[in-house]
Protein backbone atom coordinates (compact mmCIF):
# COMPACT_ATOMS: atom_id res chain seq x y z
CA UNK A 1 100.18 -49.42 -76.36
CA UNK A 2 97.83 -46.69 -76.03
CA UNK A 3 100.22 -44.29 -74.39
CA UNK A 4 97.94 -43.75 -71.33
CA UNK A 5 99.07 -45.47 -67.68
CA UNK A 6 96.82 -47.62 -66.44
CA UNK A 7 96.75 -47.55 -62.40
CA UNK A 8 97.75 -51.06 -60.33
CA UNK A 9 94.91 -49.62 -57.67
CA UNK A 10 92.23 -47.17 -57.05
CA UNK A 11 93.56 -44.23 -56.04
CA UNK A 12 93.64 -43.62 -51.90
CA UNK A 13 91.76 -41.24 -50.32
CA UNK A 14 92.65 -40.66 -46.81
CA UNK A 15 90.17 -40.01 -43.83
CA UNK A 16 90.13 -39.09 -40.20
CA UNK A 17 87.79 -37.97 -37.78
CA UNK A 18 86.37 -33.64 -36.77
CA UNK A 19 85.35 -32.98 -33.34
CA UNK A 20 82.13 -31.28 -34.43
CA UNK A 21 81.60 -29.33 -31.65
CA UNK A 22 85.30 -28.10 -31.52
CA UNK A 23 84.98 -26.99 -35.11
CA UNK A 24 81.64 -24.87 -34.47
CA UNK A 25 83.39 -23.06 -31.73
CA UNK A 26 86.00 -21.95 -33.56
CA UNK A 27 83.74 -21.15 -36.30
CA UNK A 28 81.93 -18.91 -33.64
CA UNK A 29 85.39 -17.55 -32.47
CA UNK A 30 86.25 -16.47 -35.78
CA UNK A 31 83.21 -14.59 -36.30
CA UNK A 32 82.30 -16.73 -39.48
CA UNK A 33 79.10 -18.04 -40.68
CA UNK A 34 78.87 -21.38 -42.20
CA UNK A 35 78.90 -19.94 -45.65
CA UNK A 36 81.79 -18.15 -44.84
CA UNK A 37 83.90 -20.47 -43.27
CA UNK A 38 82.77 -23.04 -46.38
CA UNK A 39 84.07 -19.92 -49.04
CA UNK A 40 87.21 -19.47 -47.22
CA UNK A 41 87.87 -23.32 -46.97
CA UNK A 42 86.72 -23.65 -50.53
CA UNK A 43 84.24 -26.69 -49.45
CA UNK A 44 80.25 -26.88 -49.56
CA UNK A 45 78.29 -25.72 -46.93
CA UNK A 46 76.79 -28.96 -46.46
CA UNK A 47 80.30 -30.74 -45.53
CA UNK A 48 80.26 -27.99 -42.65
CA UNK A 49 76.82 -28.73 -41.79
CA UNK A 50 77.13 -31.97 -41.32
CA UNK A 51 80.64 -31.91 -39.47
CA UNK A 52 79.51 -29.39 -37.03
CA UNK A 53 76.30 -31.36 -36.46
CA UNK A 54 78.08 -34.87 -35.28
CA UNK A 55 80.66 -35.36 -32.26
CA UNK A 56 83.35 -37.23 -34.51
CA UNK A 57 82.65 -37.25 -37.97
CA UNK A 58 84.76 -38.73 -40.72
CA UNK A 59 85.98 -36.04 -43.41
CA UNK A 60 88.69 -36.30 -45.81
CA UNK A 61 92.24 -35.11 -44.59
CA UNK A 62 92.40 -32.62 -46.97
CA UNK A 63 88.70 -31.11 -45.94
CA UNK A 64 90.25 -31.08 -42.65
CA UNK A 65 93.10 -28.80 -43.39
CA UNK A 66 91.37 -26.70 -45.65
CA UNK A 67 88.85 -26.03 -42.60
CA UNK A 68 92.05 -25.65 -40.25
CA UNK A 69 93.68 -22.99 -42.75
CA UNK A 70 91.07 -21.02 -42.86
CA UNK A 71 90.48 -21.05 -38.74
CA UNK A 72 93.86 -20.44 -38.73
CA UNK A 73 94.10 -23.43 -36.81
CA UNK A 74 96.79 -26.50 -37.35
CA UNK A 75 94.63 -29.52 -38.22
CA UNK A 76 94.93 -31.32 -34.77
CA UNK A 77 93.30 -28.67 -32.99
CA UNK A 78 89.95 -29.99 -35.43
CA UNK A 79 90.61 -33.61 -33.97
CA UNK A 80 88.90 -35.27 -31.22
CA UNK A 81 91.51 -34.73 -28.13
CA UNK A 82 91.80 -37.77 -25.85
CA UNK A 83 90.70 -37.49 -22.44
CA UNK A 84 93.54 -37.21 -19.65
CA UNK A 85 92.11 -39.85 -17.78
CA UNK A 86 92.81 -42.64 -21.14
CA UNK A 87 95.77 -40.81 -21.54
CA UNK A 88 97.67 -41.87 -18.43
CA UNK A 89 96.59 -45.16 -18.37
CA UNK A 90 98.99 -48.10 -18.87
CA UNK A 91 98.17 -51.16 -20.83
CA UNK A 92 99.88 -54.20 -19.85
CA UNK A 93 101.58 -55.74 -22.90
């Protein structure tokens, strides 16, 4: 034995989905440029780019609170927020 584990799997890398749009406006709010916001969050400016520039866009959990820490923001408030309308509605079992 070698000493060194070997995994059972590949490692897990969890995902969800930005609201694009939500995530430029706070940007804006917060005064930040994309290479600011991208410093502060300790990502690439390109991962901003391209989140700002789609409605939903997958991005890694962890991008997401990075982005929501330095908005100042809890990480749902990045998320894609469901209308009231789907909301209220009952589905029949």
């Amino acid at each position: 034995m070698t000493g060194r584990l070997s995994p059972t799997r590949p490692p897990e890398r969890w995902f969800t989905v930005v609201d694009g749009a939500r995530l430029r406006q706070l940007r804006r709010q917060c005064g930040l440029s994309v290479a600011e916001l991208a410093g502060k969050a300790g990502i690439g400016q390109s991962t901003v780019t391209r989140l700002e520039r789609h409605q939903q866009c997958p991005c890694r959990t962890r991008t997401l609170a990075r982005l929501a820490r330095a908005l100042g923001q809890q990480p749902p408030a990045l998320t894609p927020q469901p209308h009231p309308a789907q909301s209220d509605r009952v589905i029949p079992p």
